[in-house]
Each structure stands twice: as structure tokens, then as C-alpha cells.
N, C-alpha and C. Protein backbone atom coordinates (compact mmCIF):
# COMPACT_ATOMS: atom_id res chain seq x y z
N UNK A 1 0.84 -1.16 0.00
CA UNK A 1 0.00 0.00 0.00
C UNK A 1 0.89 1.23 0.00
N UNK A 2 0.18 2.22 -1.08
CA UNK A 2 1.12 3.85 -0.85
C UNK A 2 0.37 4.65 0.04
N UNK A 3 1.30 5.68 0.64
CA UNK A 3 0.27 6.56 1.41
C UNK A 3 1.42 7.62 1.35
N UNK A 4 0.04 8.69 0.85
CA UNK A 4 0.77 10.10 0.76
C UNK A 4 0.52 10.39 2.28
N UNK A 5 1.62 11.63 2.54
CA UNK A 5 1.41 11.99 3.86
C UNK A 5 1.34 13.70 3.75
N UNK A 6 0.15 14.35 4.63
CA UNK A 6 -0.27 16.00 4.54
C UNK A 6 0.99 16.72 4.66
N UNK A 7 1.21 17.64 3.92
CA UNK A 7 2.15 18.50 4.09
C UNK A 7 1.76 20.24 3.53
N UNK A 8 2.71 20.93 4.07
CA UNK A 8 1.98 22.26 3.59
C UNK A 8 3.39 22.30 3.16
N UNK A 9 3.26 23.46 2.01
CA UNK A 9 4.68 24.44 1.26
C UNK A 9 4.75 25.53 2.19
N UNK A 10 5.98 25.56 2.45
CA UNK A 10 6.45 26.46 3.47
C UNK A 10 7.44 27.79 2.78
N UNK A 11 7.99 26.90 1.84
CA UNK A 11 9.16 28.01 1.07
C UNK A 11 9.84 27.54 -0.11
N UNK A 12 10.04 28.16 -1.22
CA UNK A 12 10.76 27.37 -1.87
C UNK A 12 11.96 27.20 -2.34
N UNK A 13 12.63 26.19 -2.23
CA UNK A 13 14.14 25.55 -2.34
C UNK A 13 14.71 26.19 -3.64
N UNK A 14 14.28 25.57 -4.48
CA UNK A 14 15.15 25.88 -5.51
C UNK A 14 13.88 25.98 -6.71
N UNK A 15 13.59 26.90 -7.55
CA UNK A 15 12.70 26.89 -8.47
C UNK A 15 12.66 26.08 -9.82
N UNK A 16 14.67 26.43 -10.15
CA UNK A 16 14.51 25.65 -11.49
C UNK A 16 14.28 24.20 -11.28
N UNK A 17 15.03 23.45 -9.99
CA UNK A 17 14.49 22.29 -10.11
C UNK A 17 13.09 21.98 -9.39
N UNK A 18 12.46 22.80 -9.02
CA UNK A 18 11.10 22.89 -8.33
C UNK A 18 10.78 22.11 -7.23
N UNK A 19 11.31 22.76 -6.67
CA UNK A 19 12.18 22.07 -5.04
C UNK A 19 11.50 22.83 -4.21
N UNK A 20 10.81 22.40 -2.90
CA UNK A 20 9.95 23.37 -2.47
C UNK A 20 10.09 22.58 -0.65
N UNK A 21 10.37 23.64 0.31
CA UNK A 21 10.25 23.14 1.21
C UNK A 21 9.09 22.74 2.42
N UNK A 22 8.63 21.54 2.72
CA UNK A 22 7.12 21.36 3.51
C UNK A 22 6.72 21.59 4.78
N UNK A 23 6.25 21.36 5.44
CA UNK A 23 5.97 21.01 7.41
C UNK A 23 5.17 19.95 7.06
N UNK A 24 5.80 18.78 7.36
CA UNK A 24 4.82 17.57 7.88
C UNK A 24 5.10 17.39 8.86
N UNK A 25 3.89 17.59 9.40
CA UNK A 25 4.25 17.75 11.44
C UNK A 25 5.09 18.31 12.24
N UNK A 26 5.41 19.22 11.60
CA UNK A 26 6.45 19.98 12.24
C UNK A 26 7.90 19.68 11.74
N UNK A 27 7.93 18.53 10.83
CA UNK A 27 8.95 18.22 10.29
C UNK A 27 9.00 18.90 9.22
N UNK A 28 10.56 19.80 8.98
CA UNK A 28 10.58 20.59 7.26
C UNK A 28 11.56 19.45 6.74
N UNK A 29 10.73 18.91 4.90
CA UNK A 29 11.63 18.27 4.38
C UNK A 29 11.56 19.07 3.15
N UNK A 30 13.01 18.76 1.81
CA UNK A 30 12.55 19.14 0.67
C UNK A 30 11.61 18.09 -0.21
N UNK A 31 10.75 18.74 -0.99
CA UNK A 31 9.91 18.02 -2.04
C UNK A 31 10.01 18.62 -2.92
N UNK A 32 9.57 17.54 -4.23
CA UNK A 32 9.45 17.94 -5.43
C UNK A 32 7.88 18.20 -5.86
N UNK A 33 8.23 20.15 -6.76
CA UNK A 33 6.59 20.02 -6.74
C UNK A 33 6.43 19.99 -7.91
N UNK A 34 7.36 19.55 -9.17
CA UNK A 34 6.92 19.25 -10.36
C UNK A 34 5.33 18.78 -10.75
N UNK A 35 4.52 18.18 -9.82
CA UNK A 35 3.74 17.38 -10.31
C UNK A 35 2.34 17.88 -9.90
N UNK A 36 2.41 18.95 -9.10
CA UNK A 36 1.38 20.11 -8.55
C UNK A 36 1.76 21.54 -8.68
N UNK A 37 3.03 22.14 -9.55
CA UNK A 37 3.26 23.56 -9.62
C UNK A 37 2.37 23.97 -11.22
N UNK A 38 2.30 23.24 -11.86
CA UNK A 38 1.33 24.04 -13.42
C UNK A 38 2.04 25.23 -14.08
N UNK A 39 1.61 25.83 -14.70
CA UNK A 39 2.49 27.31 -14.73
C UNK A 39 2.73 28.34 -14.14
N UNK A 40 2.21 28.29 -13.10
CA UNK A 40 1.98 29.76 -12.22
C UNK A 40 3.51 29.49 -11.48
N UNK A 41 3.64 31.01 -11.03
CA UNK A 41 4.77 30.81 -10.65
C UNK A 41 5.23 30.21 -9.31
N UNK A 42 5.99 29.23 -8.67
CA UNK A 42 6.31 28.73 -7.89
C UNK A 42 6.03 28.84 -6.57
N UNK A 43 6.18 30.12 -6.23
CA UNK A 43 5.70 30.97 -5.04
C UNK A 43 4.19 30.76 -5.28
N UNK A 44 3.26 30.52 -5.66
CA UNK A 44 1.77 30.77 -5.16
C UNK A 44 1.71 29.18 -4.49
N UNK A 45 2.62 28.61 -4.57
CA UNK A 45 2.74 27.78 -3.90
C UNK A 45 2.62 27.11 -2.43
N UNK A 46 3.21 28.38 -1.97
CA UNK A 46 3.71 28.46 -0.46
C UNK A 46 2.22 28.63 0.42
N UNK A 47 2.21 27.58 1.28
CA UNK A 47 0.98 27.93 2.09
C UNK A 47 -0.06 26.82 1.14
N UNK A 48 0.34 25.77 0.44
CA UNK A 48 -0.72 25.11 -0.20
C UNK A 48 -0.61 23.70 0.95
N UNK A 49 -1.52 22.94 1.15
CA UNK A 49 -1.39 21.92 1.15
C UNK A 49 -1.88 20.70 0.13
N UNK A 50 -0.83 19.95 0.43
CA UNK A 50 -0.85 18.42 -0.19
C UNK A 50 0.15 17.44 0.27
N UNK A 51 -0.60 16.53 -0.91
CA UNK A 51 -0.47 14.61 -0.07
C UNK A 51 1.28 14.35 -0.81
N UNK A 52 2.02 13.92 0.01
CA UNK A 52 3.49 13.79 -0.46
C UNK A 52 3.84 12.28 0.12
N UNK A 53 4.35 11.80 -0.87
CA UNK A 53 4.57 10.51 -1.07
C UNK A 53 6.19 10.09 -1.66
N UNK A 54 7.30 9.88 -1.09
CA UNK A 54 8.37 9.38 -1.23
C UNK A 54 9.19 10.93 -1.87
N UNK A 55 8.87 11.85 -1.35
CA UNK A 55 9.84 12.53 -1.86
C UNK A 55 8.96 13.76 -2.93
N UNK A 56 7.39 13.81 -3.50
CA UNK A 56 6.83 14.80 -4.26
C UNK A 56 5.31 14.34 -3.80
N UNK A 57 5.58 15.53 -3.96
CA UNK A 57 3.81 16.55 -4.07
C UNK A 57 3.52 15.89 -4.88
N UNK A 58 2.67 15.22 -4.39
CA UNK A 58 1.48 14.37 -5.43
C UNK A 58 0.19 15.02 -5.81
N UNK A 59 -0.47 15.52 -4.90
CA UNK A 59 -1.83 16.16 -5.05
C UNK A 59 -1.85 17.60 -4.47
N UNK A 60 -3.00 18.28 -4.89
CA UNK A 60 -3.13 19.24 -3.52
C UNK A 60 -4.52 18.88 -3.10
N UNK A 61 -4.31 19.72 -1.27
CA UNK A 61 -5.58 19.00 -0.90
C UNK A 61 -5.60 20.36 0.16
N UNK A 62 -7.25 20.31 0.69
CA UNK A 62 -7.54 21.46 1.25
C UNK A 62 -6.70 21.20 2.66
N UNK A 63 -7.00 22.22 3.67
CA UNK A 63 -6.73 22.02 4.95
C UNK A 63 -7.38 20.99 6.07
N UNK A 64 -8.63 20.79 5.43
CA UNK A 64 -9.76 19.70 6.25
C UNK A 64 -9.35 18.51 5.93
N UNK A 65 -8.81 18.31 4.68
CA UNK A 65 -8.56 17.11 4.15
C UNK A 65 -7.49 16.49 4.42
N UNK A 66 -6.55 17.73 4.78
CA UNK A 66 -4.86 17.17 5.16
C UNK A 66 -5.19 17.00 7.08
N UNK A 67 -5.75 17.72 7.74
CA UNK A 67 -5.96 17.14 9.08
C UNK A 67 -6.85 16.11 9.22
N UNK A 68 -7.94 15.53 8.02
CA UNK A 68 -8.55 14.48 8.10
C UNK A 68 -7.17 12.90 7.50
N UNK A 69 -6.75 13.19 7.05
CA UNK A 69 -5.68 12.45 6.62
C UNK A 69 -5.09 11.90 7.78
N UNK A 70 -4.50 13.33 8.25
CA UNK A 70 -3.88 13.00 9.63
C UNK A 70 -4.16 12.18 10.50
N UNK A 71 -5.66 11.97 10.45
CA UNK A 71 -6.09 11.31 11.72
C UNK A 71 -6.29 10.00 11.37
N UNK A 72 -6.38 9.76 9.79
CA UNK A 72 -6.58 8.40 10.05
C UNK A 72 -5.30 7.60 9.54
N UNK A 73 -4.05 8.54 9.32
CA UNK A 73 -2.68 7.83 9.46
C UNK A 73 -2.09 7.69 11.03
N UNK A 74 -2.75 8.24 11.60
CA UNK A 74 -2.44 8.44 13.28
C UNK A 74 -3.25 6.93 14.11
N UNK A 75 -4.77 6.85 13.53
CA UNK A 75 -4.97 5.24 13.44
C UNK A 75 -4.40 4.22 13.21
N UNK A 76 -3.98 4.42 11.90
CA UNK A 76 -3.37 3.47 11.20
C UNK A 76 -2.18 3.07 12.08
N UNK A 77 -1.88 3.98 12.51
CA UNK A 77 -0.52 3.44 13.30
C UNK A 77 -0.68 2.84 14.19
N UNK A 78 -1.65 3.74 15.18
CA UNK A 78 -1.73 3.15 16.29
C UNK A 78 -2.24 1.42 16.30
N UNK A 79 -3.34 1.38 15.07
CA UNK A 79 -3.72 -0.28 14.73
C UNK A 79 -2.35 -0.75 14.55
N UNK A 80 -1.50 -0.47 13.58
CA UNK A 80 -0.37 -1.21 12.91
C UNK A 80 0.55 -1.59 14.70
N UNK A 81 0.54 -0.38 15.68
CA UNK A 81 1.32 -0.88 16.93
C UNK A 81 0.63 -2.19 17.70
N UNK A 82 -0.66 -2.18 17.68
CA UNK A 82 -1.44 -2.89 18.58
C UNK A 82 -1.37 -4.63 17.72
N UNK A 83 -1.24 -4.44 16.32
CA UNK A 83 -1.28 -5.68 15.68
C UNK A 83 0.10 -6.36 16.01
N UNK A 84 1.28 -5.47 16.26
CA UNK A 84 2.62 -5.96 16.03
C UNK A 84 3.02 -6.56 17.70
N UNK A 85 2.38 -6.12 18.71
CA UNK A 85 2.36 -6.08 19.98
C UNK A 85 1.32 -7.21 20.04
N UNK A 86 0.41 -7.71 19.49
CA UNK A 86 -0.44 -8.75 19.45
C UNK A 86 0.66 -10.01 18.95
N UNK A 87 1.21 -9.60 17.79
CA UNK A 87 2.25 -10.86 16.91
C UNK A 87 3.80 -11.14 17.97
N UNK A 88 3.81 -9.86 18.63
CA UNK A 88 5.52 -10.39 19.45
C UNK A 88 4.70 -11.51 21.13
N UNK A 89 3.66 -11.33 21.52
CA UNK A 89 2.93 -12.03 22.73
C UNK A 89 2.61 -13.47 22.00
N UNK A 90 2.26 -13.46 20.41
CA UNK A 90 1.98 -14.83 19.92
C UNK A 90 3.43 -15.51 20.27
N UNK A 91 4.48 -14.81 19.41
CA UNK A 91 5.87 -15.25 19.56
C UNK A 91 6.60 -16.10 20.68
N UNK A 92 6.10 -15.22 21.51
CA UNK A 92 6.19 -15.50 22.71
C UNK A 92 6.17 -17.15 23.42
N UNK A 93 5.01 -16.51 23.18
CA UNK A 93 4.02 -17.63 24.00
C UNK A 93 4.37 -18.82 23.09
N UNK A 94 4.77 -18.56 21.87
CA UNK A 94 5.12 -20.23 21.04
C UNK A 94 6.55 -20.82 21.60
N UNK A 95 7.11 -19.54 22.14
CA UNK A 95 8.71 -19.84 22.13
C UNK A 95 8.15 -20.98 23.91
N UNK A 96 7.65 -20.61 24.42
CA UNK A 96 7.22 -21.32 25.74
C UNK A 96 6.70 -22.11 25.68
N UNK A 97 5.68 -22.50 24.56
CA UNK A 97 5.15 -23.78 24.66
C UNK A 97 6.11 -25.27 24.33
């Protein structure tokens, strides 16, 4: 499974290669916004959000949509901890039997 993750444009890196810097969660990384900049110029950029996936701006998405995102990658995890914490107690318990 892919999963983009919410990010907003914060500033941008470098234009010619369309390099743009994000906040996902407070984390700033660079992305590529080749694939959501169009012709306008680079800067109307800043302050957008969208879904970023391995390194580029994949989509743009409103603000409701990137904190609805949020919450259900914040699930996801928390399921993905509770499943893996379920599989190390199976482990377990086989290594004892």
C-alpha cells in the first residue's frame, strides 16, 4: 500500500528544479513540486497543502482534508502498533510452549 502523507509548502528551495520546502508535522523536508506547480509561478505555492509521497507533491488537498488524513494515518498506526504487539505475545508464548 502507498500513502501520501499531509504536508503544507512552506518556502521554496530551488525553483529551477522545483524544489519546495514542507511542514509535515512539524517536520521541514525538501519536495518535489513538479507534479502540482502548473504554470503559475512557484511561489503561489507556499501555504498550499498536499499529499506527499516518497519525496513529491502528489496532489493538492484542502486544509480539512490534510488534518482528516492526519487522523486516520495516526490510526493506522496506532492499529499497525497494537497488531505488532499482538504478533511479538503470539511469539512468545510459542517460544514457551
Amino acid at each position: 500500500m502507498c500513502l501520501g502523507i499531509p504536508g503544507q509548502i512552506v518556502e521554496i528551495a530551488s525553483a529551477e528544479k522545483k524544489l519546495a520546502i514542507a511542514d509535515v508535522s512539524g517536520v521541514r523536508r525538501e519536495v518535489n513540486v513538479a507534479c502540482i506547480a502548473g504554470d503559475a509561478p512557484l511561489e503561489d505555492l507556499i501555504g498550499t497543502w498536499t499529499l506527499i509521497h516518497v519525496g513529491f507533491a502528489m496532489s493538492r488537498i484542502n486544509e480539512e482534508e490534510a488534518a482528516k488524513t492526519m487522523e486516520v494515518l495516526k490510526m493506522l498506526g496506532e492499529a499497525q502498533e497494537e497488531i505488532e504487539a499482538m504478533r511479538a505475545s503470539q511469539q512468545a508464548m510459542e517460544r514457551v510452549s
